[in-house]
N, C-alpha and C. Protein backbone atom coordinates (compact mmCIF):
# COMPACT_ATOMS: atom_id res chain seq x y z
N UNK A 1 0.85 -1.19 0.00
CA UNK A 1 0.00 0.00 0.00
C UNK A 1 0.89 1.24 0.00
N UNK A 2 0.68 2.06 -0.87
CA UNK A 2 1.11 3.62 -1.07
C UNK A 2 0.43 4.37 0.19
N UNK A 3 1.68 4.86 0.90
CA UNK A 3 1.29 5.84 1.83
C UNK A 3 1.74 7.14 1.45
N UNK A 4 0.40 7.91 2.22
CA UNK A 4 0.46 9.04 1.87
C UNK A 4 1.51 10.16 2.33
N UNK A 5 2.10 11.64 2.01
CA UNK A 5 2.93 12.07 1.77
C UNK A 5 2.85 12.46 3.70
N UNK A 6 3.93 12.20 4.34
CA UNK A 6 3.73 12.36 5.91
C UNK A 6 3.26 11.60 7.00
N UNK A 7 2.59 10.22 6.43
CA UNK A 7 2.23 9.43 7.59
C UNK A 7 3.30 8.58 7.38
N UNK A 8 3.57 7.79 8.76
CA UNK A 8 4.74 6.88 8.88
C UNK A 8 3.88 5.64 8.99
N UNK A 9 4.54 4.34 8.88
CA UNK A 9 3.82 3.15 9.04
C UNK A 9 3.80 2.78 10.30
N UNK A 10 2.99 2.29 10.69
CA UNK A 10 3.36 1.96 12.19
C UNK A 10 3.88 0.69 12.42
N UNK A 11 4.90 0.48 13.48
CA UNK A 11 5.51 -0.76 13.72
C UNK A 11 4.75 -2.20 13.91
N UNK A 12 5.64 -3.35 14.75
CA UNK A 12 4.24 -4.44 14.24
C UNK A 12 3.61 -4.18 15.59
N UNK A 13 2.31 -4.99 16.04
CA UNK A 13 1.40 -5.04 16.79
C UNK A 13 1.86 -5.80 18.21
N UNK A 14 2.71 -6.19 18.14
CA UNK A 14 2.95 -6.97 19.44
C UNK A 14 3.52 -6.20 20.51
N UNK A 15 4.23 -5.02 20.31
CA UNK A 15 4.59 -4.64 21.49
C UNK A 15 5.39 -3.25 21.03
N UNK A 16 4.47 -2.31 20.55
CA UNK A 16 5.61 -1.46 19.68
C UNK A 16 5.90 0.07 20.82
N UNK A 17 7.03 0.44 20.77
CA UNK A 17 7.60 1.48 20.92
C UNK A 17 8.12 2.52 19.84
N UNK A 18 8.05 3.64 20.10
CA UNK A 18 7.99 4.60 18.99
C UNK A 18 9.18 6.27 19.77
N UNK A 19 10.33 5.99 19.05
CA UNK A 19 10.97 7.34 19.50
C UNK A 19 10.56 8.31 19.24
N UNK A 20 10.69 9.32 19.96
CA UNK A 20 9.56 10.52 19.91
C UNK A 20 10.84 11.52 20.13
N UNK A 21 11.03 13.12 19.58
CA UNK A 21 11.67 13.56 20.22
C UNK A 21 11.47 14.32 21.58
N UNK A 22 11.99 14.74 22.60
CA UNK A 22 11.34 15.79 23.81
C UNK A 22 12.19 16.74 23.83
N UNK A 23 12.38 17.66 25.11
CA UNK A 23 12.79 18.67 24.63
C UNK A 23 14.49 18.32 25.13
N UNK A 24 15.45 19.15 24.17
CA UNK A 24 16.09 19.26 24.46
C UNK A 24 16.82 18.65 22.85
N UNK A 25 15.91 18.12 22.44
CA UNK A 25 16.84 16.67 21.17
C UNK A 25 17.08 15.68 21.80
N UNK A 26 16.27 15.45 23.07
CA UNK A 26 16.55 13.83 23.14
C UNK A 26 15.22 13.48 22.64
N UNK A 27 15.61 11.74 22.53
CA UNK A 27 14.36 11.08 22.14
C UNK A 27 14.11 10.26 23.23
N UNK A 28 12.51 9.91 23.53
CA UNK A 28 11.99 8.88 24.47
C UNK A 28 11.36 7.78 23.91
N UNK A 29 11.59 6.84 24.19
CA UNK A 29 10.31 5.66 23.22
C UNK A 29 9.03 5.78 24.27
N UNK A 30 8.50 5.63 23.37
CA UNK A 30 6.69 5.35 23.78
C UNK A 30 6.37 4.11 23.25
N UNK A 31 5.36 3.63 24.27
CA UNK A 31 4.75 2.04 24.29
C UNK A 31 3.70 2.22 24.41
N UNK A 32 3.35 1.02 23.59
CA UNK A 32 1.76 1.25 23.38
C UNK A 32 0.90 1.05 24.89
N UNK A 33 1.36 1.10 25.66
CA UNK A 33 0.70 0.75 27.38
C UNK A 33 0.70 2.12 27.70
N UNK A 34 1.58 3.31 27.58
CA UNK A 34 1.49 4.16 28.18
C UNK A 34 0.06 4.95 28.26
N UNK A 35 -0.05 5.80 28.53
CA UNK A 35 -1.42 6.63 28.90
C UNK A 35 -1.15 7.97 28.13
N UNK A 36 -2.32 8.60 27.19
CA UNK A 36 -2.41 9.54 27.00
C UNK A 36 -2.10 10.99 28.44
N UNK A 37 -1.27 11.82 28.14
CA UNK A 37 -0.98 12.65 29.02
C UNK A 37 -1.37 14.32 28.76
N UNK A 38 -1.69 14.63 29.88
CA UNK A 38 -2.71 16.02 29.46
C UNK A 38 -1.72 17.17 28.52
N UNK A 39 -0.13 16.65 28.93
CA UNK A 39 0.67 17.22 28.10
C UNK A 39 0.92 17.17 26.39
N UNK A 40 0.34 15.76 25.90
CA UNK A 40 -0.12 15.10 25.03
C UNK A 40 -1.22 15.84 24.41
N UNK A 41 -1.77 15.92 25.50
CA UNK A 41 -3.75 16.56 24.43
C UNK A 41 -3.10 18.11 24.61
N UNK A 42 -2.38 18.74 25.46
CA UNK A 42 -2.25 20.27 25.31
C UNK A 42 -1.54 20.32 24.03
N UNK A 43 -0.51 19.75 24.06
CA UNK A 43 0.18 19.84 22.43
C UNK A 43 -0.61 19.73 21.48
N UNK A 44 -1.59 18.68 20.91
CA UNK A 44 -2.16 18.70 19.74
C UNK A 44 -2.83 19.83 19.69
N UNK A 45 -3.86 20.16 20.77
CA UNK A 45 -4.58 20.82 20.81
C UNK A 45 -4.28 22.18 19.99
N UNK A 46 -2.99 22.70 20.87
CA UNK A 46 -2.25 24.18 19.63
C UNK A 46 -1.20 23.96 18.79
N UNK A 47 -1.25 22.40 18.33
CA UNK A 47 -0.63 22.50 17.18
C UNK A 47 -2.40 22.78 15.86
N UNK A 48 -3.25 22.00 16.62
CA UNK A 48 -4.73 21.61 15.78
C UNK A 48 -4.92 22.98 15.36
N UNK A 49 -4.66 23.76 16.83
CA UNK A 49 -5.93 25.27 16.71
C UNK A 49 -4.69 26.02 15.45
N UNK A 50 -3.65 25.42 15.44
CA UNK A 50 -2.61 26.87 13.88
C UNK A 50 -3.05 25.92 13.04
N UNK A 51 -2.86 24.46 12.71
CA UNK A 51 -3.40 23.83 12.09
C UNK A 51 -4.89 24.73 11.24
N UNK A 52 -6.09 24.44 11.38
CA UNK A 52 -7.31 24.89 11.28
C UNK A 52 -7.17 26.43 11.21
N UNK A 53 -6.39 27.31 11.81
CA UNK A 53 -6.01 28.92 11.60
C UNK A 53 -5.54 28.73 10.40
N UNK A 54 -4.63 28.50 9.72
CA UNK A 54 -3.62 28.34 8.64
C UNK A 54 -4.75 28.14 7.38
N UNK A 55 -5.65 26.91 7.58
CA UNK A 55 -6.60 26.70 6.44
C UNK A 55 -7.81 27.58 6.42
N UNK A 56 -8.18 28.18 7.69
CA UNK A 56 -9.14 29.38 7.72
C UNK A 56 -8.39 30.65 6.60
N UNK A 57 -7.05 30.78 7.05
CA UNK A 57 -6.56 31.88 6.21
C UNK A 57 -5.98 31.69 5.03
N UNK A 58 -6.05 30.53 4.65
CA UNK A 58 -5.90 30.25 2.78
C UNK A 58 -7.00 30.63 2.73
N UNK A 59 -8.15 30.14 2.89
CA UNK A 59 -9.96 30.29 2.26
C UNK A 59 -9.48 32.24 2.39
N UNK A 60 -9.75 33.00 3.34
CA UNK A 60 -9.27 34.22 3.42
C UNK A 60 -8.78 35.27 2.18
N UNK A 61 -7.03 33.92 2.27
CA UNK A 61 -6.23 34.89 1.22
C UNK A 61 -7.19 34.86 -0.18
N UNK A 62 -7.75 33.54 -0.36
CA UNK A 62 -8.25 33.18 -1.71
C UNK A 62 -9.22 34.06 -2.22
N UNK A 63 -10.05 34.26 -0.60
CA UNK A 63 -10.88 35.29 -1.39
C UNK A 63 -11.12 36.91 -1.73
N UNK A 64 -9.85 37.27 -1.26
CA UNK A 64 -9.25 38.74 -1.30
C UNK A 64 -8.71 38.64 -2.47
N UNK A 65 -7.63 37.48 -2.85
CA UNK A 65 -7.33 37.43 -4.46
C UNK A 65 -7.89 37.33 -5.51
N UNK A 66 -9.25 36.50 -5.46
CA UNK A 66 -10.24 36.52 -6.37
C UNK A 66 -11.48 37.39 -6.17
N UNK A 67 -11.45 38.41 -4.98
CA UNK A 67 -12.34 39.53 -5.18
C UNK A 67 -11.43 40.53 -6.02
N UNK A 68 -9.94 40.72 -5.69
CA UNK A 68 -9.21 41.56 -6.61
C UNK A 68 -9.02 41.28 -7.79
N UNK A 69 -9.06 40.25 -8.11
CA UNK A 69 -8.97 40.13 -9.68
C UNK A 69 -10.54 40.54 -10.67
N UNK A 70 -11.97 39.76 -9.82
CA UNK A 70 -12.76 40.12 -10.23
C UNK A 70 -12.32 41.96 -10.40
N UNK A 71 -12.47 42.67 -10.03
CA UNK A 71 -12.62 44.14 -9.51
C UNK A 71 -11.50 44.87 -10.62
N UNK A 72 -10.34 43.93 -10.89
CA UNK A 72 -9.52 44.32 -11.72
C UNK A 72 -10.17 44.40 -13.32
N UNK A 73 -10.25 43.11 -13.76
CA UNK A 73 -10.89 42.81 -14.44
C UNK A 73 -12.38 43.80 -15.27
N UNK A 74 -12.51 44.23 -14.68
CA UNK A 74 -13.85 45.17 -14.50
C UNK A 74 -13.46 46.45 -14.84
N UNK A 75 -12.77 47.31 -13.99
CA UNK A 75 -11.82 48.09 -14.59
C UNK A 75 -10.79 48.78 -15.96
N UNK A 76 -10.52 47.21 -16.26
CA UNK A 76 -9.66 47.07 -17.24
C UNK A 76 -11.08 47.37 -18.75
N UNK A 77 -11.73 46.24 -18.48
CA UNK A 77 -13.09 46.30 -19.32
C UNK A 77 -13.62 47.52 -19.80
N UNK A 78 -13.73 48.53 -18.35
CA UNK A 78 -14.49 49.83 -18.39
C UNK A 78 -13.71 50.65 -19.45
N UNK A 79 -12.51 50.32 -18.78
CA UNK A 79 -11.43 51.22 -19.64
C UNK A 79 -10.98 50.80 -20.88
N UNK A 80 -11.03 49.95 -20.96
CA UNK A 80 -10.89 49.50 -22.57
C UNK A 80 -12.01 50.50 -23.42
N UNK A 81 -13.11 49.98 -23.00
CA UNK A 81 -14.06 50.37 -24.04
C UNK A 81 -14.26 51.88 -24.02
N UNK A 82 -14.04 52.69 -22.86
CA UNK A 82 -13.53 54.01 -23.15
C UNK A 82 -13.25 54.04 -23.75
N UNK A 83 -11.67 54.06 -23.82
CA UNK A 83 -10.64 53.91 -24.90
C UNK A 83 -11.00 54.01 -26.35
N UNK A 84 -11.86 52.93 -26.52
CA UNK A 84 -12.27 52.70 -27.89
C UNK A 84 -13.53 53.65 -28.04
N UNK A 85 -14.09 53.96 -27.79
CA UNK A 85 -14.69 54.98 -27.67
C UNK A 85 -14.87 56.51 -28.09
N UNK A 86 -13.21 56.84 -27.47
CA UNK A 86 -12.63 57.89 -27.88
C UNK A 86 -12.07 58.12 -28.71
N UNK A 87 -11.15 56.64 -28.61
CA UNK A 87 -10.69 56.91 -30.41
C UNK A 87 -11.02 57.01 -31.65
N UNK A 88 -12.19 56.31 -31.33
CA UNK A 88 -12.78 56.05 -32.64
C UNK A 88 -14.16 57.23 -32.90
N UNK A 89 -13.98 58.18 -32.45
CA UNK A 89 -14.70 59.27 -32.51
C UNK A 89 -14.51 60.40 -33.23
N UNK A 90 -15.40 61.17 -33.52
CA UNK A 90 -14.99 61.73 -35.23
C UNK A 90 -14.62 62.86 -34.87
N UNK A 91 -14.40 63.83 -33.75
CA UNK A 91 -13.49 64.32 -33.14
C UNK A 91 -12.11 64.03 -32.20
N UNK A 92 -10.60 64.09 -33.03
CA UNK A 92 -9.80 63.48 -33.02
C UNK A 92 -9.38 63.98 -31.90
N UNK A 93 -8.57 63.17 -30.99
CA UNK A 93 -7.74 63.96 -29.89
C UNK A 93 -6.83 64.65 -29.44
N UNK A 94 -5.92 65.59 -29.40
CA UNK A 94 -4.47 65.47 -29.90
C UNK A 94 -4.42 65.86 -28.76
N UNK A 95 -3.52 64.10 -28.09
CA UNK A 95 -2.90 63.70 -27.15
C UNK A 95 -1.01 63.54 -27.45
N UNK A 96 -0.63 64.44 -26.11
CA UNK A 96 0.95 64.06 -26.89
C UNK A 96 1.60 62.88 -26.31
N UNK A 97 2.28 62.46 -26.68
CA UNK A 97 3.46 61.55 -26.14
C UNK A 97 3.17 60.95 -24.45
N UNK A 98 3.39 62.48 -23.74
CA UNK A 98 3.69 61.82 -22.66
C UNK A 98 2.09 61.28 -21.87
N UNK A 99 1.74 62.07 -22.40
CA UNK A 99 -0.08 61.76 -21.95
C UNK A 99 -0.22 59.91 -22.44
N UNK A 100 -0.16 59.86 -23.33
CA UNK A 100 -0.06 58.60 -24.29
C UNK A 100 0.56 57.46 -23.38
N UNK A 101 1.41 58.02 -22.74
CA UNK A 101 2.36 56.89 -22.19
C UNK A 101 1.45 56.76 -20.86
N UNK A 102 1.01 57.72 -20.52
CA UNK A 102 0.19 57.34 -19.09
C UNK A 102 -0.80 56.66 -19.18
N UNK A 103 -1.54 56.64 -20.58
CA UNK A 103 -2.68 55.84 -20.53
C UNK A 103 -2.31 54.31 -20.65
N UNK A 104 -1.00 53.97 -21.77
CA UNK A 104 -0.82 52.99 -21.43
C UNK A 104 0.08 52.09 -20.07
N UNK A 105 0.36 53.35 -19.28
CA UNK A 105 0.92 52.66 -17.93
C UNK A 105 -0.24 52.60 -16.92
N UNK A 106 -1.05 52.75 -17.31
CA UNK A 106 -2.65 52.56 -16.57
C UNK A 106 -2.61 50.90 -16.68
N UNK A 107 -2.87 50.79 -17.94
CA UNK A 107 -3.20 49.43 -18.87
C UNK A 107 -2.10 47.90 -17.85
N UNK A 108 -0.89 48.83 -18.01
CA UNK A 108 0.11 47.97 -17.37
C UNK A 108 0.49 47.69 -16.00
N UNK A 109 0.13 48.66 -15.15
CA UNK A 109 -0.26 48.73 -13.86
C UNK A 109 -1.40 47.76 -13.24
N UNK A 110 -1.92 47.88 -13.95
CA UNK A 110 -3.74 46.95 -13.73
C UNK A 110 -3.26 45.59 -14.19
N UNK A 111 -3.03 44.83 -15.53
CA UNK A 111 -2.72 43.65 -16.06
C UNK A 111 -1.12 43.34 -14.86
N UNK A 112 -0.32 43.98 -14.57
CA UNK A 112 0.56 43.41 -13.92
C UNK A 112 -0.32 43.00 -12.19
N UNK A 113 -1.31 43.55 -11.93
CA UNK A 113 -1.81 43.74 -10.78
C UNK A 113 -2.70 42.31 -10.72
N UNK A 114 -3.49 42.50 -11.43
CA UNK A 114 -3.80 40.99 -12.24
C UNK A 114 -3.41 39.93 -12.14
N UNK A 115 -2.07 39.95 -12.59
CA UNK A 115 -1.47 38.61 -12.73
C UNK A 115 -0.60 38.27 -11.60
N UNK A 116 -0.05 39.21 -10.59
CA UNK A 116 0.37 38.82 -9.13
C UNK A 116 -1.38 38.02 -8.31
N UNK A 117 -2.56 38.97 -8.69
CA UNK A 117 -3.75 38.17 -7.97
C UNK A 117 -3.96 36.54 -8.52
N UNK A 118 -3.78 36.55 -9.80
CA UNK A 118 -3.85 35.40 -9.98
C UNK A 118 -2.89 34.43 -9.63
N UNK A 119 -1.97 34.53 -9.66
CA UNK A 119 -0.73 33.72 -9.05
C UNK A 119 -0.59 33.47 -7.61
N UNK A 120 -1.29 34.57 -6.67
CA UNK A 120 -1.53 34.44 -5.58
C UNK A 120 -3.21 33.36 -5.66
N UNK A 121 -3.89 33.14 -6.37
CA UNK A 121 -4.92 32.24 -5.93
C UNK A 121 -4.36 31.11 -6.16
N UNK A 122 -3.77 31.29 -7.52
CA UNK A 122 -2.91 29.65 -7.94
C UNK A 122 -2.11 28.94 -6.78
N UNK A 123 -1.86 29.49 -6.23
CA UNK A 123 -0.65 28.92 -4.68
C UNK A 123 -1.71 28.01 -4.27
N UNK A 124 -2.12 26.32 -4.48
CA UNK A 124 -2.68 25.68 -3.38
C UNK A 124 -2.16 24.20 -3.32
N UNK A 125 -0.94 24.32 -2.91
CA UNK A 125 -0.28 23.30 -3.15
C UNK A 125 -0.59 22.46 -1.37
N UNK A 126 -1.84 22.60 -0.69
CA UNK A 126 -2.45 22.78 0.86
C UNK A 126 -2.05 21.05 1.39
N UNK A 127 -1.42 20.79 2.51
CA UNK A 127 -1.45 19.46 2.98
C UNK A 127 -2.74 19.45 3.81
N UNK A 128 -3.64 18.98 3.87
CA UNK A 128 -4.42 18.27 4.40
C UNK A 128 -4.50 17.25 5.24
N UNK A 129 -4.74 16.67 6.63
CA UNK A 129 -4.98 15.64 7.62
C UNK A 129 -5.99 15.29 8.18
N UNK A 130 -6.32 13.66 7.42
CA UNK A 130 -5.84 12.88 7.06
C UNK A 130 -6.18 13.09 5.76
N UNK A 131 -4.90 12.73 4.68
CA UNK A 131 -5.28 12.68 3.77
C UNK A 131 -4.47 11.88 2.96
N UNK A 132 -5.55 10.39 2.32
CA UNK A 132 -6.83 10.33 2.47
C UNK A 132 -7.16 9.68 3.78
N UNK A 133 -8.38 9.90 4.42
CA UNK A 133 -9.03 9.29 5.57
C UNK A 133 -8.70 7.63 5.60
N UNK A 134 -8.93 7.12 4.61
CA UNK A 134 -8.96 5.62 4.13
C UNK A 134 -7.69 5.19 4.76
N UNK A 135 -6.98 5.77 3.85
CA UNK A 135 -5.46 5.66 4.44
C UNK A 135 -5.22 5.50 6.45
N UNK A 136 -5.67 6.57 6.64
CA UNK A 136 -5.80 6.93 8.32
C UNK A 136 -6.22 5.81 9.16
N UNK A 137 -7.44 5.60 8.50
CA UNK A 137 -7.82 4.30 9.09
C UNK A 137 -7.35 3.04 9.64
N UNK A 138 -6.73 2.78 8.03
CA UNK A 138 -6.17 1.57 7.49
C UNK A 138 -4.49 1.95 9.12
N UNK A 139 -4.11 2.90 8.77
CA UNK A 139 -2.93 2.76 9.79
C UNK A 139 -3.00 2.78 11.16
N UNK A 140 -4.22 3.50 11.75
CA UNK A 140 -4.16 3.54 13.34
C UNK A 140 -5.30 3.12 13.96
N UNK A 141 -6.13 1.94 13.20
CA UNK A 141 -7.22 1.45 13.90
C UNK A 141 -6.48 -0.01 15.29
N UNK A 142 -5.59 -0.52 14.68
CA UNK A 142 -5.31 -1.11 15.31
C UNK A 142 -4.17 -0.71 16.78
N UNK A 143 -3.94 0.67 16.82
CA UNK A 143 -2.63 1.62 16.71
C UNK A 143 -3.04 1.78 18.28
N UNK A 144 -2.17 2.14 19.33
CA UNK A 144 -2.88 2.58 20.99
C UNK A 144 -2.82 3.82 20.91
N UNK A 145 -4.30 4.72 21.62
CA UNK A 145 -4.23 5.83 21.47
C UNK A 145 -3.33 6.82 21.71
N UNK A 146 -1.95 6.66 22.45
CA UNK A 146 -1.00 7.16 22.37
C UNK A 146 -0.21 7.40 21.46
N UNK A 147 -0.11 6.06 20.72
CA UNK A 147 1.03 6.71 19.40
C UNK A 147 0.34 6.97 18.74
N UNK A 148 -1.37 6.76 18.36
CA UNK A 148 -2.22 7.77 17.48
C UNK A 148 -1.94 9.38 17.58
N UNK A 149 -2.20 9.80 18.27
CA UNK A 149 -2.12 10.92 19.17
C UNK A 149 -0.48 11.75 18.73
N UNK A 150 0.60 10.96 19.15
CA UNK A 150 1.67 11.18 18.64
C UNK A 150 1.90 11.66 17.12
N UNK A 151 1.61 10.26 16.55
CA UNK A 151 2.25 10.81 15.20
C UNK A 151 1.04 11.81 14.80
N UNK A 152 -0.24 11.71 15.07
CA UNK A 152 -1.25 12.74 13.98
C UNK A 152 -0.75 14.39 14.74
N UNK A 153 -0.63 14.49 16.02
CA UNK A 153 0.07 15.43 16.08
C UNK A 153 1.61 15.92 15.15
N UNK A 154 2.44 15.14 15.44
CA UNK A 154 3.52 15.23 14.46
C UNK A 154 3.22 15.48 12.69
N UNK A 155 2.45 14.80 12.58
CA UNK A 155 2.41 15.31 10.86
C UNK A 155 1.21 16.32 10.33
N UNK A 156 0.54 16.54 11.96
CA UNK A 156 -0.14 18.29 11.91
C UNK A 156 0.23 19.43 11.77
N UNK A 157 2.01 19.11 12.75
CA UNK A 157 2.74 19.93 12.57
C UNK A 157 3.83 20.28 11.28
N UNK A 158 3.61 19.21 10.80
CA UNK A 158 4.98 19.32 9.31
C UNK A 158 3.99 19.75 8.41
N UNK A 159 2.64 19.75 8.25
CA UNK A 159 1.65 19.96 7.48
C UNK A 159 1.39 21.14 7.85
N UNK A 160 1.38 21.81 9.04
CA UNK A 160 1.15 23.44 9.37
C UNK A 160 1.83 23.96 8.96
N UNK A 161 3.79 23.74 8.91
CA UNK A 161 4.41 24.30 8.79
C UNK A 161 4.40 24.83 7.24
N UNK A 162 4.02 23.53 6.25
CA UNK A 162 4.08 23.85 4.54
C UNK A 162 3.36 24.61 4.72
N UNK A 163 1.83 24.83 5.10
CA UNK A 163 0.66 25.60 5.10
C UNK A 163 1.26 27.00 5.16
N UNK A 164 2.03 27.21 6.14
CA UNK A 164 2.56 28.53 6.90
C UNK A 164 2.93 29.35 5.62
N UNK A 165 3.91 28.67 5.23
CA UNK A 165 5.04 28.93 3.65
C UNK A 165 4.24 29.42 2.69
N UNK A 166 2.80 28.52 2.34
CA UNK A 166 2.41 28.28 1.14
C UNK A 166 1.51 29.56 1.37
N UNK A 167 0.76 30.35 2.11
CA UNK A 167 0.13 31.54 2.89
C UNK A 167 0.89 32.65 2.76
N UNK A 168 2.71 32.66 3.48
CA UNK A 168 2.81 33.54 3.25
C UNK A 168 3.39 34.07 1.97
N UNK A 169 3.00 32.93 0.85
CA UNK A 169 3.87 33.59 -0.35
C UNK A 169 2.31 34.03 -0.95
N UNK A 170 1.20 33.46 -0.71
CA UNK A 170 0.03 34.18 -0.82
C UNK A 170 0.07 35.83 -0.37
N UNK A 171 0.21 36.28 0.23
CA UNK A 171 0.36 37.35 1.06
C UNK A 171 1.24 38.32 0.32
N UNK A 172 2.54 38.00 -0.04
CA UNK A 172 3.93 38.64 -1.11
C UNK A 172 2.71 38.80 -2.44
N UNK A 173 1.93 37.85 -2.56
CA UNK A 173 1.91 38.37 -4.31
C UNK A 173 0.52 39.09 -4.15
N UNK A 174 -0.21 38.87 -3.12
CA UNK A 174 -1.46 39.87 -2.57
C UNK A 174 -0.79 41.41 -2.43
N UNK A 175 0.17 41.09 -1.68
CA UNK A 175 0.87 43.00 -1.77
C UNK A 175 1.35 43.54 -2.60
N UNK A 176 1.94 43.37 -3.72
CA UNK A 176 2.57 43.26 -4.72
C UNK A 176 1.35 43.76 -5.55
N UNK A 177 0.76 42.96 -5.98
CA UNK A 177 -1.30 42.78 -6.33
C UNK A 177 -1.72 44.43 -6.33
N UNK A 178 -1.75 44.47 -4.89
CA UNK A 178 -2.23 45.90 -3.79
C UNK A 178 -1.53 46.78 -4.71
N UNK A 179 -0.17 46.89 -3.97
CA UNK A 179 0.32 48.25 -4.89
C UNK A 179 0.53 48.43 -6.31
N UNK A 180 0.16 47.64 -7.37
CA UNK A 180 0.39 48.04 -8.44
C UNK A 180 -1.60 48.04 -9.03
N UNK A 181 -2.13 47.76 -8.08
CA UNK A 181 -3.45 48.44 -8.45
C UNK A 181 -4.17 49.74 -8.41
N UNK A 182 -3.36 49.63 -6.84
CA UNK A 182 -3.39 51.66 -6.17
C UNK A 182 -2.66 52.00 -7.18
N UNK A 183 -1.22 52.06 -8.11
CA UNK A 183 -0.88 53.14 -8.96
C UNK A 183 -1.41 52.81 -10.29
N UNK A 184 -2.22 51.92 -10.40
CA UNK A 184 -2.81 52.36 -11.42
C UNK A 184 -3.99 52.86 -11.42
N UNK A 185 -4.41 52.91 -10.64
CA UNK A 185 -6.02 53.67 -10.02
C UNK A 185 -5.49 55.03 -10.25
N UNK A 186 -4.41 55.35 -9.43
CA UNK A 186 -3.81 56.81 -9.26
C UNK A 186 -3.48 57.15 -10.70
N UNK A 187 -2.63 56.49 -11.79
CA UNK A 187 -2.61 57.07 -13.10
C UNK A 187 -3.97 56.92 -14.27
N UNK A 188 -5.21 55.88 -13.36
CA UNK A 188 -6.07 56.19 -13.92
C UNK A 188 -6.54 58.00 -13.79
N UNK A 189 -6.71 57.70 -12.22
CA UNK A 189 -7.32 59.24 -12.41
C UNK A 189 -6.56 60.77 -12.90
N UNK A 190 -5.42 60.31 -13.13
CA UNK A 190 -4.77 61.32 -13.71
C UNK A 190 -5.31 61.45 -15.16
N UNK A 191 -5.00 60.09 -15.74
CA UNK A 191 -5.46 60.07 -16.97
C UNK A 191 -6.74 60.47 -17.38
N UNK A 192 -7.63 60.47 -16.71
CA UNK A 192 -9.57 60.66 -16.93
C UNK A 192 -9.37 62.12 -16.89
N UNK A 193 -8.60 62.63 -16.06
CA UNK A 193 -8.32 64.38 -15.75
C UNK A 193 -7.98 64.94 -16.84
N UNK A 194 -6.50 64.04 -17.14
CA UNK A 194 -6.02 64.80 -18.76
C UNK A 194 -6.86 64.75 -20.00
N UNK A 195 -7.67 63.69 -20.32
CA UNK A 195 -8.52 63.44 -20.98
C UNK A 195 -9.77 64.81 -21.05
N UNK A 196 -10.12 64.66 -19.41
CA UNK A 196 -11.26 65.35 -19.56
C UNK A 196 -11.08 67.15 -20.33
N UNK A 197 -9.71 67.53 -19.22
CA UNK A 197 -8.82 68.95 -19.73
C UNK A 197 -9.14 68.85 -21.90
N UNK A 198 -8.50 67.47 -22.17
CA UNK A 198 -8.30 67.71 -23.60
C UNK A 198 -9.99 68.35 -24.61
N UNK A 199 -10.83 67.09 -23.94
CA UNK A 199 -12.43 67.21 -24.05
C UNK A 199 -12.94 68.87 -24.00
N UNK A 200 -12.50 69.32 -22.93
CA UNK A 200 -12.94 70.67 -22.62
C UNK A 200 -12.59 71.69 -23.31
N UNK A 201 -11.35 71.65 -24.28
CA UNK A 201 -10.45 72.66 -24.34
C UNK A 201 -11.43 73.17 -25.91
């Protein structure tokens, strides 16, 4: 049987002990006789509660990245068809150079803004526990609730930790996202200004 990425197999059934580390870098073996210890359930417990924090705040990042992209998207649309709009209007514009360049650093500001949101939703490379359940089963039904306890704590924690990583590079391309939307908002409205000045004149 293919096990999944982080569970260990468990030893045979007759009498197993399991090195654990404690503090310091030593290791203790555990036997399947021993007794769950309140020190035991306090550990899982706040490894569980970052555990479950960590996947609360992917759902989070995901949906700040895909409300920004919607919102981008929209934008870009509006302004496109401006665009076309104006140009193609039988009063010509005479826009110079540098005006020109702002409208298209609007364009590029927004599409670069874009594509950090999307890259930030794409990040879900998420470990999950147990996963799959089947699997879980299959390894610690026969297992004493101690070294259950043990290892699902232990690979809660190597699984929080990817989570941690995989979040905060969510976060880098969410900010990144952020500020190149604010300056293009900001050279939008410059641009709608110069526009409007040209309209008026």
């Amino acid at each position: 049987m293919t096990m999944p990425k982080g569970w260990k197999t468990p030893s045979s059934h007759a009498k197993r002990e399991k090195p654990v580390e404690v503090g310091g870098g030593q290791k203790k073996n555990i036997s399947e006789r021993e007794n769950v210890t309140d020190n035991d359930k306090f550990i899982y417990e706040q490894v569980n509660l970052r555990y479950d924090f960590e996947l609360t705040r992917s759902t989070n990042l995901d949906n700040k990245s895909s409300n920004l992209v919607g919102w981008i998207g929209l934008i870009i649309s509006i302004l496109a068809l401006g665009s076309g709009i104006l140009f193609e209007a039988n009063t010509p514009l005479k826009i110079s150079l540098h005006q020109l360049a702002l409208l298209v650093s609007v364009f590029v500001l927004l599409l670069g803004s874009l594509f950090f949101s999307l890259v930030a939703y794409r990040v879900k490379s998420y470990e999950l526990v147990p996963n799959p359940p089947t699997s879980f089963i299959k390894l610690y039904k026969e297992q004493s609730h101690k070294l259950t306890l043990v290892d699902v704590t232990n690979t809660k924690a190597h699984s929080t930790d990817k989570n941690i990583g995989q979040n905060d590079k969510k976060v880098t391309f969410i900010k990144l996202a952020w500020v190149l939307f604010l300056a293009g908002m900001i050279a939008t409205s410059i641009s709608i200004f110069t526009i409007m000045n040209i309209l008026l004149v």
